[in-house]
C-alpha atoms as a PDB file:
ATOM      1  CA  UNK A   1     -87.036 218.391  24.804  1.00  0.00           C
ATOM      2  CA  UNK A   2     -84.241 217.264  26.581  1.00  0.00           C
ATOM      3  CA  UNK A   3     -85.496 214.310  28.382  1.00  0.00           C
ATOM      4  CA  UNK A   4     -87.119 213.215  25.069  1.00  0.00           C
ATOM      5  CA  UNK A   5     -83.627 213.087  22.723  1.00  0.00           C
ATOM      6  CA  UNK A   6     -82.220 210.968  26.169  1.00  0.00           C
ATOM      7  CA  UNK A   7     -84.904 208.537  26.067  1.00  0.00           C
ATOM      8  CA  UNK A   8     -84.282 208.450  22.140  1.00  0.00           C
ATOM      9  CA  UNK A   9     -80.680 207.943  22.407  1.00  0.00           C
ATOM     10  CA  UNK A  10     -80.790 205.428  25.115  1.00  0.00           C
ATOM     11  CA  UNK A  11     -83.774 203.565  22.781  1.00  0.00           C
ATOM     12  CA  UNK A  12     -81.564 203.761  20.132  1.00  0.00           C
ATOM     13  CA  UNK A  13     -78.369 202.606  22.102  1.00  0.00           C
ATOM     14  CA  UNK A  14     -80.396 199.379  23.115  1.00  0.00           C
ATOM     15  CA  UNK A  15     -81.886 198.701  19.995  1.00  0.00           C
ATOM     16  CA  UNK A  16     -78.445 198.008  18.110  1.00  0.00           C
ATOM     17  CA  UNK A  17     -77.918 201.382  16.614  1.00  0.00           C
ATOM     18  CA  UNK A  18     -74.473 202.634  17.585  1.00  0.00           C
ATOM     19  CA  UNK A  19     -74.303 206.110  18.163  1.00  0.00           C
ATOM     20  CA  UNK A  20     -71.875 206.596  15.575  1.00  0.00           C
ATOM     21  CA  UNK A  21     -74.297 205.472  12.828  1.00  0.00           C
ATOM     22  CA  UNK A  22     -76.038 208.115  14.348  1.00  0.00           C
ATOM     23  CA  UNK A  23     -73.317 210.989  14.125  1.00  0.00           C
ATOM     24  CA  UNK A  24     -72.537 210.299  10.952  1.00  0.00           C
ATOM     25  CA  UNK A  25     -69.534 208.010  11.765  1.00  0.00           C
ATOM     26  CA  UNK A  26     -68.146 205.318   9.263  1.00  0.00           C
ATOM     27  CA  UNK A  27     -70.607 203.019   8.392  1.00  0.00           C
ATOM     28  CA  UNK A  28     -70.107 199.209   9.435  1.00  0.00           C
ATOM     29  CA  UNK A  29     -68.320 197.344   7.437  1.00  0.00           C
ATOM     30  CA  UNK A  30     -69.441 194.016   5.684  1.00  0.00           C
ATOM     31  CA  UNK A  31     -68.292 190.961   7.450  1.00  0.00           C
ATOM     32  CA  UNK A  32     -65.586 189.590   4.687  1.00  0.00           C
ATOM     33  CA  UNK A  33     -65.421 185.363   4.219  1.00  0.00           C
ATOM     34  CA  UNK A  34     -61.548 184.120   3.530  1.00  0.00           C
ATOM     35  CA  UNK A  35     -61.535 180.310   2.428  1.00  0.00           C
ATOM     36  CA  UNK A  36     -59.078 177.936   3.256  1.00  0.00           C
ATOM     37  CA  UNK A  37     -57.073 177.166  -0.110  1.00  0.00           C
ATOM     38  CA  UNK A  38     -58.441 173.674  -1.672  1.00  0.00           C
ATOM     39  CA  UNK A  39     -55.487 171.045  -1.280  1.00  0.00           C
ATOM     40  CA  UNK A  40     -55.902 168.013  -3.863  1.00  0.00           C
ATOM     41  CA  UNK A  41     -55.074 164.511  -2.335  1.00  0.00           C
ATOM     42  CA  UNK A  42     -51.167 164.661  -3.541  1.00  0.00           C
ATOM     43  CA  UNK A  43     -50.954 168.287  -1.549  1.00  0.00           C
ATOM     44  CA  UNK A  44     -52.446 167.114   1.489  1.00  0.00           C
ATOM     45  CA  UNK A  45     -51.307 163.177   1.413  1.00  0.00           C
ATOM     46  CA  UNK A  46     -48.079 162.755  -0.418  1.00  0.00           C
ATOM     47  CA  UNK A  47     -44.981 162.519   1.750  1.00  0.00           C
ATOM     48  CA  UNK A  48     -43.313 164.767  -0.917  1.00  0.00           C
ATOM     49  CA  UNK A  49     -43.147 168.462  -1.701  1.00  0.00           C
ATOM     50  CA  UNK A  50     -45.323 168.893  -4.689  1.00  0.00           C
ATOM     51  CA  UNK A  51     -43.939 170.066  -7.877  1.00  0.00           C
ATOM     52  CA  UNK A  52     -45.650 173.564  -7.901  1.00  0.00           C
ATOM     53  CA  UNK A  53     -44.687 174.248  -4.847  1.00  0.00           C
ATOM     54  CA  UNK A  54     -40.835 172.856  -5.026  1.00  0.00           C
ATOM     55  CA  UNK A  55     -39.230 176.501  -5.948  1.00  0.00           C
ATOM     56  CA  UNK A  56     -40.903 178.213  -2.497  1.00  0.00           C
ATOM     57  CA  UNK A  57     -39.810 175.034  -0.596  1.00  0.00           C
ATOM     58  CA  UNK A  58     -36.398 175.793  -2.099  1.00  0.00           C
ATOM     59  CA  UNK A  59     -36.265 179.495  -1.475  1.00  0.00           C
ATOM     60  CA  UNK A  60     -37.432 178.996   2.295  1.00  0.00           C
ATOM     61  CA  UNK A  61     -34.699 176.339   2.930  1.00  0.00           C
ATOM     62  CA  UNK A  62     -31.612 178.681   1.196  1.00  0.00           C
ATOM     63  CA  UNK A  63     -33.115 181.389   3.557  1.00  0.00           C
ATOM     64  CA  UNK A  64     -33.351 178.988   6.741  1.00  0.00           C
ATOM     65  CA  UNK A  65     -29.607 177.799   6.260  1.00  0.00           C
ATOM     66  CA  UNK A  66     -28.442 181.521   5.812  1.00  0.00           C
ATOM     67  CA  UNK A  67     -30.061 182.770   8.893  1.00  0.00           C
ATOM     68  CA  UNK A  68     -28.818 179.856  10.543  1.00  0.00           C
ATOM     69  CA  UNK A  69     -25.126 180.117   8.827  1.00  0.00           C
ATOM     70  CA  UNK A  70     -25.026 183.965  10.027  1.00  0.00           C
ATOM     71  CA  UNK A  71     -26.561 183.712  13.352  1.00  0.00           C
ATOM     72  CA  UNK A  72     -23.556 181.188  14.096  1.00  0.00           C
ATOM     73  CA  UNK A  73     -21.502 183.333  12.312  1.00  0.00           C
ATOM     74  CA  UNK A  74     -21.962 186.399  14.463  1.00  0.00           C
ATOM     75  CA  UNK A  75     -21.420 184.312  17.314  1.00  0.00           C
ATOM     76  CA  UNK A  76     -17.898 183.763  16.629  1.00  0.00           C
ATOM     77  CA  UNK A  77     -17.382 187.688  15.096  1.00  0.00           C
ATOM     78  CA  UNK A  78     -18.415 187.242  11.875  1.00  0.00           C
ATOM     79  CA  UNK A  79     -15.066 184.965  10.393  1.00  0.00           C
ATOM     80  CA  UNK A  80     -15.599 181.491   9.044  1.00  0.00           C
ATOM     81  CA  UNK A  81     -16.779 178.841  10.607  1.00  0.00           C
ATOM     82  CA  UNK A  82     -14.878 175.605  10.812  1.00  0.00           C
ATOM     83  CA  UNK A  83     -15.927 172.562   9.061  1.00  0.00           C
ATOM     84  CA  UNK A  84     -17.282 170.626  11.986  1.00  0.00           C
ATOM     85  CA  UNK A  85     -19.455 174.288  13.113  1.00  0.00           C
ATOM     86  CA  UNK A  86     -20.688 174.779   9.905  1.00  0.00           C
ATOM     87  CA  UNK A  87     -21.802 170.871   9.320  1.00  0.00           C
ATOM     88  CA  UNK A  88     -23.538 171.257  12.645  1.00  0.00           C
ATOM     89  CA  UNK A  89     -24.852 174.135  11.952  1.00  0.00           C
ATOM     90  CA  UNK A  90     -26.674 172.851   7.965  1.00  0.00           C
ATOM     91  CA  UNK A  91     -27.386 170.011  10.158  1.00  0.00           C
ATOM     92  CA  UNK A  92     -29.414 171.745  12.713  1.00  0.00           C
ATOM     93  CA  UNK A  93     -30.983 174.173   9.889  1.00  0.00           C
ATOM     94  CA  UNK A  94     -32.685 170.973   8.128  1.00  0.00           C
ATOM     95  CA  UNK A  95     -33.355 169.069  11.518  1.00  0.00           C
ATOM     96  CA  UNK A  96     -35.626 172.429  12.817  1.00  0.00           C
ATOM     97  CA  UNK A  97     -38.909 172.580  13.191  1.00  0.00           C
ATOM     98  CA  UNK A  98     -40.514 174.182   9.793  1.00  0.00           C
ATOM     99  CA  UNK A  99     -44.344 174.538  11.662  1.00  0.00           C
ATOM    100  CA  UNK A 100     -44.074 178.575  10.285  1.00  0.00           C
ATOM    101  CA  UNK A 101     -44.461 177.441   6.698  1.00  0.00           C
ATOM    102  CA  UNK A 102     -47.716 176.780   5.409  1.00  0.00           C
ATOM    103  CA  UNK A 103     -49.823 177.204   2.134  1.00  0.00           C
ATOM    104  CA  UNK A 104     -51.787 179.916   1.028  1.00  0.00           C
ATOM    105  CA  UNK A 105     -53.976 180.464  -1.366  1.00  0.00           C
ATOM    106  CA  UNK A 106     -52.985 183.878  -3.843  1.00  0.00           C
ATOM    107  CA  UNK A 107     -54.988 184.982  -7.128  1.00  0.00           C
ATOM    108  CA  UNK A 108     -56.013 181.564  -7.323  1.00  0.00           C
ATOM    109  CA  UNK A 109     -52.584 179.877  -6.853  1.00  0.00           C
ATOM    110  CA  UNK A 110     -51.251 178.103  -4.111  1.00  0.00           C
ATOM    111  CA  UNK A 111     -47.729 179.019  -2.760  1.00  0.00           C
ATOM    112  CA  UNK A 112     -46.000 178.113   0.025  1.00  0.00           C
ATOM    113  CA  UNK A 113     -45.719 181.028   2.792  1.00  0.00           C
ATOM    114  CA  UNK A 114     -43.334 181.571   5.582  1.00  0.00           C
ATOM    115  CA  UNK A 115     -40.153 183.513   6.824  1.00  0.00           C
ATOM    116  CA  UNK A 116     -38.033 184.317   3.776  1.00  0.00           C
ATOM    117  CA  UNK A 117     -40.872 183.784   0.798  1.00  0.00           C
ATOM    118  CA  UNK A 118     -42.205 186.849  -0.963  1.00  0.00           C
ATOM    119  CA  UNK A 119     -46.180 187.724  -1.895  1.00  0.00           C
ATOM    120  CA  UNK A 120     -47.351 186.670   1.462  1.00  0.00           C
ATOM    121  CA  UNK A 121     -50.884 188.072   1.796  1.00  0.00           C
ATOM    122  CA  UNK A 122     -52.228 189.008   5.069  1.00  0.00           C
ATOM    123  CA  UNK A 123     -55.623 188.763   4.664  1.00  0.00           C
ATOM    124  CA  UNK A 124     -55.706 185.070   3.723  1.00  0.00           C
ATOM    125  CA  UNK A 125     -55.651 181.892   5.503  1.00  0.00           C
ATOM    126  CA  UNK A 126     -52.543 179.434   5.514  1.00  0.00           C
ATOM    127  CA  UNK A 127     -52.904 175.544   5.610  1.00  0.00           C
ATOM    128  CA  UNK A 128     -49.960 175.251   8.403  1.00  0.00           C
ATOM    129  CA  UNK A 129     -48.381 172.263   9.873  1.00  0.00           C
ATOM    130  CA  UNK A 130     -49.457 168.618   8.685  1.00  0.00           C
ATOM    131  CA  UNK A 131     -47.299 167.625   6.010  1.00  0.00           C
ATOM    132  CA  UNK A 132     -45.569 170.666   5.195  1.00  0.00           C
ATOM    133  CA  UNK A 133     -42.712 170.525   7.976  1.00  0.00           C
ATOM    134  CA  UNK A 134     -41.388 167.040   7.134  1.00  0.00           C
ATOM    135  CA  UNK A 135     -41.765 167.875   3.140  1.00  0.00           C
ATOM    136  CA  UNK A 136     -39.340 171.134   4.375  1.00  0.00           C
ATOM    137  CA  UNK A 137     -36.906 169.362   6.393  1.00  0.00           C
ATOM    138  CA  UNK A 138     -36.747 166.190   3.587  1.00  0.00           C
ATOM    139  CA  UNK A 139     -35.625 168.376   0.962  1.00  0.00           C
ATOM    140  CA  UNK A 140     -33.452 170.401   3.477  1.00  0.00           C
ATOM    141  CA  UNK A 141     -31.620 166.993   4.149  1.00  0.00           C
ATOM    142  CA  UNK A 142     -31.234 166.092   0.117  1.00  0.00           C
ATOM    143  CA  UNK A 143     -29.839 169.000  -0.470  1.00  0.00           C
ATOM    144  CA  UNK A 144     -27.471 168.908   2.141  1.00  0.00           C
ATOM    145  CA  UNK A 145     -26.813 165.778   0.471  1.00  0.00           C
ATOM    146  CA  UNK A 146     -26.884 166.228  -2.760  1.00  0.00           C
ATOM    147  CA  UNK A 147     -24.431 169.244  -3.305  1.00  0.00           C
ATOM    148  CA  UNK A 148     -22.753 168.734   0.086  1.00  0.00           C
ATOM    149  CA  UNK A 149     -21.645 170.851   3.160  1.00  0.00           C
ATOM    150  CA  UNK A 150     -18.573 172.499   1.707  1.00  0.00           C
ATOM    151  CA  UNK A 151     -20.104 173.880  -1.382  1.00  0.00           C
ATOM    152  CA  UNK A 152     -23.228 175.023   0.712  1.00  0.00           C
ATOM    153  CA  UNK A 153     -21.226 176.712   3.019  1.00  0.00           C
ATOM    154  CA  UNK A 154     -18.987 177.950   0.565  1.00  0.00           C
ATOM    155  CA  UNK A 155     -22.028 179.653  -1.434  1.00  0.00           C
ATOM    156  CA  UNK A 156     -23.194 181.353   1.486  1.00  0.00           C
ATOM    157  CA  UNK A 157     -19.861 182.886   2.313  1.00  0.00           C
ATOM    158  CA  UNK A 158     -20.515 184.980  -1.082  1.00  0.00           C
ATOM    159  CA  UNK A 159     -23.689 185.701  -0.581  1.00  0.00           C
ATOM    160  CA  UNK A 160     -28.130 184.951  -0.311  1.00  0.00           C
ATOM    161  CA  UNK A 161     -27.839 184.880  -4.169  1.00  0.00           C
ATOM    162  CA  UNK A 162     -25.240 182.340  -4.529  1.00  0.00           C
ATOM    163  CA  UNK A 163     -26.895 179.735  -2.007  1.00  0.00           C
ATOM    164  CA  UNK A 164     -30.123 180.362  -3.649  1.00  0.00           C
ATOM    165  CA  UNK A 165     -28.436 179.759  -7.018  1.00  0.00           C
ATOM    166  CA  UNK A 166     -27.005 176.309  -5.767  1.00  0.00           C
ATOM    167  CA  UNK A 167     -29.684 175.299  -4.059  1.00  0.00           C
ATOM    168  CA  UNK A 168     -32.468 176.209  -6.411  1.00  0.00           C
ATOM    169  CA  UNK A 169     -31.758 177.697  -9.843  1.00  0.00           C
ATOM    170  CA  UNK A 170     -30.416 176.155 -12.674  1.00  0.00           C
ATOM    171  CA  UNK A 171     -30.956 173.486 -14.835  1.00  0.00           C
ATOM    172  CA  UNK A 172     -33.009 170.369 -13.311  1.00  0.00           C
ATOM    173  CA  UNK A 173     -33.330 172.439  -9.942  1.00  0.00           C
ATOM    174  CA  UNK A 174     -36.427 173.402  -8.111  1.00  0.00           C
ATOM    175  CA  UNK A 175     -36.899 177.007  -9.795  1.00  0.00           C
ATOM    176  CA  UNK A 176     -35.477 175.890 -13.575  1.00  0.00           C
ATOM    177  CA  UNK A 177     -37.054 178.507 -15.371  1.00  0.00           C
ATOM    178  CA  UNK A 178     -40.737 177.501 -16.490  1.00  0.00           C
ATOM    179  CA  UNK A 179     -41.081 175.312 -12.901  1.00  0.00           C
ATOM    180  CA  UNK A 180     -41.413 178.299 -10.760  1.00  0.00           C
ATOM    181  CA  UNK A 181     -44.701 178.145  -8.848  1.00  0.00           C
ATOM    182  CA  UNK A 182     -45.668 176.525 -12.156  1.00  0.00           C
ATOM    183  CA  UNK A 183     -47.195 172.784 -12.352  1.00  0.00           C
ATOM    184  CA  UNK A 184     -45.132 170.760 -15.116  1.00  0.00           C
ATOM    185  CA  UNK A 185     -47.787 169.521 -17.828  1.00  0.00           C
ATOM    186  CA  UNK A 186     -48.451 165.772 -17.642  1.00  0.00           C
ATOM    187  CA  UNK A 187     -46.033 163.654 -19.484  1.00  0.00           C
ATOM    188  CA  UNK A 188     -47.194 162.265 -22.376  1.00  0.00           C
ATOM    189  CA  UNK A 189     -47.988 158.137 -22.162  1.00  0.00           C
ATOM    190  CA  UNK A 190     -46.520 156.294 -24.972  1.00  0.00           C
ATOM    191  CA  UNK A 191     -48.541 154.083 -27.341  1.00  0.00           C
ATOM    192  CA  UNK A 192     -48.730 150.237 -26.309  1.00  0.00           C
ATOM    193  CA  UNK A 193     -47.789 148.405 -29.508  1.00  0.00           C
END
């Protein structure tokens, strides 16, 4: 009896049937398809950070500048920076290479993923590099620009929620309430007369 369950087993072995199928172990599991998300021409063309994706883009660039504000921070023992260290340092934060950012795809909506952004799902694929990294630094730069090193570094001296509310919240900002992760509706085209 013996040599016949050996021959069976090693039969069984060869023809594809684990052994744990066999012994009752957990069955195979389906092989699971992920899609890429489906970027329109503006997401994967444009030179600029589309609109539904503008509040991520800001939330990843608030959390970029921190790290890099603290990191030079701790370097000097954790007291302020001087102006020239700190406009070096904003400088170097929007001039850095943004290839871990990418776009995924999550219950249907495309958000931006990367260090710093929330509802990252790890079974999905992310659309990284290509335009995304110059769309990151760009904005990085304008708002550098915009609101100036001073008041950016001043924010972040009282706190992650006080950059991200000067960078990003607020009225005509990235995450305005009713823009976050939200498309704006098409504006309306006026009658020709």
């Amino acid at each position: 009896m013996q040599p016949t369950l050996a021959v069976w087993l090693a039969l069984s072995l060869l023809a594809g049937t684990g052994a744990e199928e066999m012994c009752g172990g957990p069955p195979a599991s389906p092989a699971h398809s992920i899609p890429a998300p489906q970027l329109s021409p503006e997401e994967r063309l444009s030179p600029h950070m589309p609109e539904s994706l503008r509040c991520d883009a800001c939330h990843a660039i608030a959390f970029q500048i921190e790290e890099q504000l603290h990191r030079a921070e701790g370097k000097v023992g954790r007291k302020a920076l001087s102006e020239p260290d700190y406009m070096e340092v904003l400088e170097r934060s929007c001039s850095q290479g943004w290839e871990s950012y990418g776009v995924q795809e999550l219950d249907g909506e495309k958000r931006l993923a990367g260090p710093g952004l929330p509802r990252q799902e790890p079974m999905s694929v992310m659309v990284m590099g290509g335009p995304w990294p110059a769309r990151l630094s760009k904005m990085c730069h304008g708002y550098v620009g915009e609101r100036g090193e001073a008041q950016i570094y001043e924010a972040h001296r009282r706190g992650p929620a006080a950059l991200r509310e000067l960078l990003c919240h607020g009225e005509k900002r990235a995450c305005a309430s009713g823009k976050a992760g939200v498309p704006s509706p098409p504006k309306a085209l006026q009658n020709e007369l």
